[in-house]
Protein backbone atom coordinates (compact mmCIF):
# COMPACT_ATOMS: atom_id res chain seq x y z
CA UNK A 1 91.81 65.45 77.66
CA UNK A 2 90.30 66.23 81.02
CA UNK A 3 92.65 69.33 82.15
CA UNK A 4 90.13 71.95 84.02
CA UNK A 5 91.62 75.66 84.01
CA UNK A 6 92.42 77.36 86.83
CA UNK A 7 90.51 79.91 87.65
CA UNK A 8 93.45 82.55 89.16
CA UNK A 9 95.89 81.41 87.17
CA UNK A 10 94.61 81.08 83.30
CA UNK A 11 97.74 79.42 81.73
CA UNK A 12 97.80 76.09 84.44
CA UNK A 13 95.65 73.30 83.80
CA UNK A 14 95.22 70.83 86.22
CA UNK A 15 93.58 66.64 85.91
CA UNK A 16 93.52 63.87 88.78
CA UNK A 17 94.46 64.45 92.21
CA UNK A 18 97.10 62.69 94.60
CA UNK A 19 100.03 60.63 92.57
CA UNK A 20 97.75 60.88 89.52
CA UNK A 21 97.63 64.75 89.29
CA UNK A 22 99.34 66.63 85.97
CA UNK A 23 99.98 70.34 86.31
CA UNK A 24 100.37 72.09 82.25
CA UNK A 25 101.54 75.11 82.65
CA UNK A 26 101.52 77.25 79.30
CA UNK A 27 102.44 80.39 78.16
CA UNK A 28 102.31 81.68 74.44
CA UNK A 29 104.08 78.35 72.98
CA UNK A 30 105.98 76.99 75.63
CA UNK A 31 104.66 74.14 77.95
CA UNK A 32 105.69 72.80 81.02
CA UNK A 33 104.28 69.40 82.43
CA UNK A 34 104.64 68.56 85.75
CA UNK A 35 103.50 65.49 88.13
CA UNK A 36 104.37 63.26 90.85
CA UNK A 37 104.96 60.34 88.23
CA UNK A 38 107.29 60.32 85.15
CA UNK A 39 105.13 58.10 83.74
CA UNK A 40 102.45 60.86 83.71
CA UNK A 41 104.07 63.36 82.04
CA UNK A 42 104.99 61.04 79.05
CA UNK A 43 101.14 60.25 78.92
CA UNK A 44 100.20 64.12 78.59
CA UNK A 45 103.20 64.69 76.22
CA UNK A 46 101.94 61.95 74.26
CA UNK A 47 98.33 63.33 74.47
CA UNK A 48 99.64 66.59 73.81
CA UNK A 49 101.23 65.67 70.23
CA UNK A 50 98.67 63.83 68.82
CA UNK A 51 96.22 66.50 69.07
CA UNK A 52 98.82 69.78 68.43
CA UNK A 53 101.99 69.83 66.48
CA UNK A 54 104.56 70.29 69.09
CA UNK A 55 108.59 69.50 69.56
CA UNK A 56 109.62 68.10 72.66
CA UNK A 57 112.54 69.33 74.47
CA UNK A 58 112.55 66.05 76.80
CA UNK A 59 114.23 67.57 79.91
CA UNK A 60 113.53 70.71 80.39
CA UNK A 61 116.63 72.84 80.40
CA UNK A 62 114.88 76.65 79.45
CA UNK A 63 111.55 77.79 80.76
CA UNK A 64 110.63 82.14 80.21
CA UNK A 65 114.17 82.61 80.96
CA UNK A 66 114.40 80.23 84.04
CA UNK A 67 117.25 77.84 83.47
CA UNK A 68 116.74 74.88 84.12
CA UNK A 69 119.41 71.96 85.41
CA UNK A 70 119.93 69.28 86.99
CA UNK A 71 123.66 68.91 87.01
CA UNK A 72 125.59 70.52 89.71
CA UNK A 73 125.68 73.75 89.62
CA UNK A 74 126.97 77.09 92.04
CA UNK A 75 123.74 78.98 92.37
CA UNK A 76 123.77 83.11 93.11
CA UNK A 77 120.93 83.88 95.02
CA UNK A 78 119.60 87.88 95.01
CA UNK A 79 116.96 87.93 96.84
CA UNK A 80 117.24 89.82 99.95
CA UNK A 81 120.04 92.90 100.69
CA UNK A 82 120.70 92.68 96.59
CA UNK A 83 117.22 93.14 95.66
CA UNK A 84 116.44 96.10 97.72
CA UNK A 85 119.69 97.62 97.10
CA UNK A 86 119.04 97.36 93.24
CA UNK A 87 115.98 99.12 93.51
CA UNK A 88 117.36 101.74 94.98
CA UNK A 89 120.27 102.52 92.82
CA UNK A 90 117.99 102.35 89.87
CA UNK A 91 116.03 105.24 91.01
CA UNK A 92 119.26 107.14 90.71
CA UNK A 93 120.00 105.73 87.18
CA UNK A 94 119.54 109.32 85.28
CA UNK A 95 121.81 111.20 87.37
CA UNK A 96 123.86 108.67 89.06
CA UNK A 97 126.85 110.46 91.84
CA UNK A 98 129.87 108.66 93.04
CA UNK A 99 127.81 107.55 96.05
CA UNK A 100 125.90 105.49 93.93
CA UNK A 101 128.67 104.32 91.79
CA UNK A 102 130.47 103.13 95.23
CA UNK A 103 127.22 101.64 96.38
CA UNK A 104 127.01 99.27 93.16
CA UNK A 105 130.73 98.69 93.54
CA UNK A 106 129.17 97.15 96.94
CA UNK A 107 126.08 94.92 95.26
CA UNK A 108 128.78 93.51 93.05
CA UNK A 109 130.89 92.15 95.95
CA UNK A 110 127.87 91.27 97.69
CA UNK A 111 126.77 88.60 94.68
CA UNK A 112 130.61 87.52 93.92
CA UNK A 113 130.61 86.69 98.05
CA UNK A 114 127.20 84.73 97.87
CA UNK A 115 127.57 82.43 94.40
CA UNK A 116 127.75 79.39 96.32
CA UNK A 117 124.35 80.59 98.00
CA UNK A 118 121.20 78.65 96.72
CA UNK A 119 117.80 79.28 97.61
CA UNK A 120 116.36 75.39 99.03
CA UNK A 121 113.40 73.99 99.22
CA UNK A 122 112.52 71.15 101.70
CA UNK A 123 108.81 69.52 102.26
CA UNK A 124 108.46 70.21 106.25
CA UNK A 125 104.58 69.49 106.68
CA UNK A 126 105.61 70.78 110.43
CA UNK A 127 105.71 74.64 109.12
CA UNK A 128 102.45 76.32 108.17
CA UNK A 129 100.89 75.89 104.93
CA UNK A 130 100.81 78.79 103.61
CA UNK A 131 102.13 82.25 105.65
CA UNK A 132 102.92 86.36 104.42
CA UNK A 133 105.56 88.39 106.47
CA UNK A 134 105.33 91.78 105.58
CA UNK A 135 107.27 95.20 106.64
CA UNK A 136 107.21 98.76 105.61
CA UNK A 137 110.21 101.47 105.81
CA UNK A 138 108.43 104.50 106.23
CA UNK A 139 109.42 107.82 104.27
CA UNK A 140 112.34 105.69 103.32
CA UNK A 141 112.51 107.27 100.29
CA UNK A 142 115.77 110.33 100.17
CA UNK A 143 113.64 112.51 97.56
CA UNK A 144 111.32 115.15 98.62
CA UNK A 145 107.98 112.59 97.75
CA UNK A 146 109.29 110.59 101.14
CA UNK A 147 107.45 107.34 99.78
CA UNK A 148 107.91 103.78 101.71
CA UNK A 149 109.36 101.31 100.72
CA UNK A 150 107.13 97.69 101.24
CA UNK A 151 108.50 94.10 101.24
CA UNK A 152 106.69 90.88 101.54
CA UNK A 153 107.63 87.32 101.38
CA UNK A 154 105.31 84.38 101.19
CA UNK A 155 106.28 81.12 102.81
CA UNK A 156 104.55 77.78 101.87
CA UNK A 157 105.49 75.32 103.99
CA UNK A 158 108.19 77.17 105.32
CA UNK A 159 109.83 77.66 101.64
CA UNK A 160 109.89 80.92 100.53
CA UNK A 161 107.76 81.02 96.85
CA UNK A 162 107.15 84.85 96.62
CA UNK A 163 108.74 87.58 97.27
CA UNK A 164 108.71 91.63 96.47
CA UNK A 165 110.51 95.37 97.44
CA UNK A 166 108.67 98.06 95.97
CA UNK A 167 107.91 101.87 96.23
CA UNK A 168 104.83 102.65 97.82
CA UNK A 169 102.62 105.09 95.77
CA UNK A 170 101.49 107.37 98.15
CA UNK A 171 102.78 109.20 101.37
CA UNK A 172 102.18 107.70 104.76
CA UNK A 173 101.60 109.97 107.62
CA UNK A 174 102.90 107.27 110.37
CA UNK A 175 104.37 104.18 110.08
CA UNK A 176 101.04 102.21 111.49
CA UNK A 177 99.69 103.34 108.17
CA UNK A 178 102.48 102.16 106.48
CA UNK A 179 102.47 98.84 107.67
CA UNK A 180 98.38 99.06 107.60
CA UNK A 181 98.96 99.74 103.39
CA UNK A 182 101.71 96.79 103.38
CA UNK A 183 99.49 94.48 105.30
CA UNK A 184 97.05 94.90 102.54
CA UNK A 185 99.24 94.39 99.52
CA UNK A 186 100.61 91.00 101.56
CA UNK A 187 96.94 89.72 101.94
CA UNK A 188 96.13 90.22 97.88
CA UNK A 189 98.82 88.39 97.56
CA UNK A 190 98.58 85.57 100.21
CA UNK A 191 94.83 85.05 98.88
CA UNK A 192 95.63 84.44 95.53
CA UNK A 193 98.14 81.76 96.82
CA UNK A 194 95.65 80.20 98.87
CA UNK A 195 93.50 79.90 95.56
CA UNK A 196 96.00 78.97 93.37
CA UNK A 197 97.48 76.13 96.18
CA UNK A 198 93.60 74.66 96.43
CA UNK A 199 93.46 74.98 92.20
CA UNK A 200 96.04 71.90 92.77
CA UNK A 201 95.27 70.37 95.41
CA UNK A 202 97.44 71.90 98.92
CA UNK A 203 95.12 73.03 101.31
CA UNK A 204 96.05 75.83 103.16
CA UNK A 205 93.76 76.43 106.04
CA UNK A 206 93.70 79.99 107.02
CA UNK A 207 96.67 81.91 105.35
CA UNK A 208 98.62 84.23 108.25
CA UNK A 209 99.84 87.61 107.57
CA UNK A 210 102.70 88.43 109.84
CA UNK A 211 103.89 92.00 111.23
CA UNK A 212 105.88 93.94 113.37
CA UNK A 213 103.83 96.86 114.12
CA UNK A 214 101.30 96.14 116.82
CA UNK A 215 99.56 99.40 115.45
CA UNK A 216 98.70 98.13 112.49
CA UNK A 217 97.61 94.67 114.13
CA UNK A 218 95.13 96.59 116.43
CA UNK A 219 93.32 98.93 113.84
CA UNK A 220 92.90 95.76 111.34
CA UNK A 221 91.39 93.69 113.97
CA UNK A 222 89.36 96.40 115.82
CA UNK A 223 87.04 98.09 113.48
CA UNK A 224 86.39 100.36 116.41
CA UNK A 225 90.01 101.87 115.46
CA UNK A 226 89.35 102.88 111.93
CA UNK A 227 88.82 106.56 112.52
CA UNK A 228 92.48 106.56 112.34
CA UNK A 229 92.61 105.58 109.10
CA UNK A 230 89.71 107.32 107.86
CA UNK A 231 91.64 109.36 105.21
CA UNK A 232 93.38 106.36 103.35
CA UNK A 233 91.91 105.17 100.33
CA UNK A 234 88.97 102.37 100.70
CA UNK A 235 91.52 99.95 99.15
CA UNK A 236 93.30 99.67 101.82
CA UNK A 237 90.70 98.64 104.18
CA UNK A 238 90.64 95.48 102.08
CA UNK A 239 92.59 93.65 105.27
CA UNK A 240 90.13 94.51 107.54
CA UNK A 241 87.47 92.88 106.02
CA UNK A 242 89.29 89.99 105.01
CA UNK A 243 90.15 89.48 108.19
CA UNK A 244 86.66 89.92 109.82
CA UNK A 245 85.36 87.38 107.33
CA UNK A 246 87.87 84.74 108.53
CA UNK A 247 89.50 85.07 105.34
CA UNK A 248 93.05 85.50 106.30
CA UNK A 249 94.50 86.37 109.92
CA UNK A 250 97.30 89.03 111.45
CA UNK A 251 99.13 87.68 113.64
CA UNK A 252 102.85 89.47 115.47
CA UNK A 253 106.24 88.65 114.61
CA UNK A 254 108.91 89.74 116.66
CA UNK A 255 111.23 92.68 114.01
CA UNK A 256 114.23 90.27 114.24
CA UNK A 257 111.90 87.12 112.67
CA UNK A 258 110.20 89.22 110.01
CA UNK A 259 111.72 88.11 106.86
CA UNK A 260 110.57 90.61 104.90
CA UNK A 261 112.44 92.94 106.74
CA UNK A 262 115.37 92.57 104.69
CA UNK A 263 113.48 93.61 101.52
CA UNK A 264 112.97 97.17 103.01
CA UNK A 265 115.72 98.92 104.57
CA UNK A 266 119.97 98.30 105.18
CA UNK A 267 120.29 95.46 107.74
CA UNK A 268 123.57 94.40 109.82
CA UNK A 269 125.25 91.36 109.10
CA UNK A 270 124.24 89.81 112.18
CA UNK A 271 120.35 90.46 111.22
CA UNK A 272 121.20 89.58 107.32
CA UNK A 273 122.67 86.29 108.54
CA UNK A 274 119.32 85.13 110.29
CA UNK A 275 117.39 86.51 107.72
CA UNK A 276 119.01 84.19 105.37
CA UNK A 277 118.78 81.06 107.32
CA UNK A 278 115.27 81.68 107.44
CA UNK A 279 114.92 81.98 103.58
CA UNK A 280 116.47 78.70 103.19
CA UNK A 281 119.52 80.86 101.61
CA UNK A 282 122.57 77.82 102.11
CA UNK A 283 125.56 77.22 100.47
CA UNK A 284 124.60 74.26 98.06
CA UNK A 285 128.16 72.30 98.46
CA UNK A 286 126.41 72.12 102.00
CA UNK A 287 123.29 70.88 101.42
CA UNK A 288 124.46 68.18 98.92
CA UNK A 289 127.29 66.75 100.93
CA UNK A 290 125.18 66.15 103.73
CA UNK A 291 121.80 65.05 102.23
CA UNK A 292 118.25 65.89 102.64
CA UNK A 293 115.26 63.57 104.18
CA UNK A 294 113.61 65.37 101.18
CA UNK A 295 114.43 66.91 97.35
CA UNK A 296 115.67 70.14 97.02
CA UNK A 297 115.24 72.69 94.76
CA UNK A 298 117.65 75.37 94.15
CA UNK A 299 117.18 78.64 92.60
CA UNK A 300 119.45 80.49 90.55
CA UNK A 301 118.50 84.40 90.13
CA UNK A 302 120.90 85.26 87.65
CA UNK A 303 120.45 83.36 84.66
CA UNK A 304 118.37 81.40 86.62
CA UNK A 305 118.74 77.86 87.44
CA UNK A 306 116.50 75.48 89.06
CA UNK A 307 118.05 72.28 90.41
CA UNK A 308 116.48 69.56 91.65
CA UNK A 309 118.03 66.85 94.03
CA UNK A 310 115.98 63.35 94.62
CA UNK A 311 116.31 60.51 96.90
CA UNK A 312 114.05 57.51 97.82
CA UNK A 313 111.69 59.70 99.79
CA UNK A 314 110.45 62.01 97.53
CA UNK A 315 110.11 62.42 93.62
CA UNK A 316 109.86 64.81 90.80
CA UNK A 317 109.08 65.23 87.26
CA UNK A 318 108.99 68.02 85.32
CA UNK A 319 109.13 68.33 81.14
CA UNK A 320 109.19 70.82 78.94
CA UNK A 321 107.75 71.32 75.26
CA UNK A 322 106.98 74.17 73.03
């Protein structure tokens, strides 16, 4: 049939390029078709069942738990404050105190007070291709192993596509070496985008990694600095070369534009606010009344919806099988 496997990403096959491309995306039994043409994906589909016995959905409404829709619907959002403050609450799961209890009291009126939040995407060629923020709280952790906490988001086109808040796994003695260890989780991850954005067809250029810490900036550009870090573990040093091979770059973001900041620590509402607008976190009702010079997409992150708005400017298709 043509379809050449992507390298990165095993389960997405990819044929033709521009307004003839087809993206198959498949995992275990169920396969998703996307291009730029409708026409396209009935082709595949039809390709597809001649040569495998296969029911097709049409539409797709389900993908791995993703709904998908294309009717109006009031999207909940939880990325950002949620997300973070889940992952700390679960740590307390075995022995949970009132504290806690009060605190989920909290998430809940958080997500009731943001269902008519989406998560949008708009094609803005203007924004970098493909950009990381990423932020560390260090010792952020309340039990004696004082781990960090690390958060990342990756922006492609200005649209956030990734996103993560985790534990770190070892103590930091400083907070440049906590951003320094964050820095080089957000470059793994901003080169396998790159990759997987060439595998079908977006060049990216040279992806950024942004950060806060001007510590961390210095001893990843300056190998001359390393003798700081001389006791971390040789993975970590990963952004440094990376960065010396022209790989990826670190560049400074001011802490009230890192958008990753969010994912690590309790923000104000003020700071929450801007950190949404930056996300692309709207209320939908919003966003459709008004229009878009492009489609939209709109996320739903509990039960998961995907929504997709078109116009004259910019089309769409996606289909599902298994």
């Amino acid at each position: 049939m043509g379809f050449f496997q992507v390298e990165c990403a095993p389960c997405i096959y990819t044929k033709g390029q521009g307004e003839d491309m087809a993206i198959v995306v498949i995992y275990i039994d169920d396969t998703l078709v996307i291009a730029p043409r409708l026409e396209t994906v009935l082709k595949v589909k039809k390709q597809n069942g001649q040569r495998w016995k296969m029911e097709d959905s049409g539409e797709v409404s389900h993908f791995l738990g993703i709904k998908i829709s294309q009717d109006r619907v009031m999207c909940t959002m939880t990325i950002g404050q949620s997300g973070l403050t889940v992952g700390v609450l679960a740590r307390h799961m075995r022995e949970p105190s009132q504290e806690h209890y009060q605190a989920a009291q909290r998430v809940l009126c958080y997500l009731k007070s943001t269902k008519q939040v989406g998560l949008v995407y708009r094609a803005n060629e203007l924004q970098e291709p493909l950009v990381m923020h990423s932020d560390a709280n260090w010792a952020s952790d309340a039990t004696i192993q004082r781990r960090n906490t690390l958060g990342s988001v990756a922006l492609v086109y200005g649209n956030s596509v990734a996103w993560k808040s985790v534990t770190q796994k070892c103590v930091s003695l400083s907070t440049v070496k906590a951003e320094f260890i964050a820095a080089t989780e957000a470059t793994r991850e901003v080169l396998f985008l790159k990759q997987l954005l060439c595998s079908i067809g977006i060049a990216t250029g040279t992806p950024s990694v942004y950060s806060h810490n001007t510590g961390c900036i210095q001893v990843s550009k300056d190998p001359a600095q390393h003798w700081k870090l001389k006791h971390i573990d040789t993975k970590y040093h990963f952004v440094c070369n990376n960065i010396q091979e022209g790989r990826v770059q670190i560049k400074y973001v001011h802490t009230t534009r890192n958008l990753s900041d969010v994912l690590t620590k309790p923000i104000g509402r003020q700071a929450m606010q801007q950190a949404r607008s930056g996300l692309h976190l709207q209320i939908l009702a919003a966003v459709y009344e008004t229009g878009s010079p492009s489609y939209a997409t709109v996320l739903k992150n509990g039960g998961f919806t995907l929504k997709q708005q078109h116009n004259e400017q910019s089309t769409y298709a996606v289909e599902g099988g298994s």
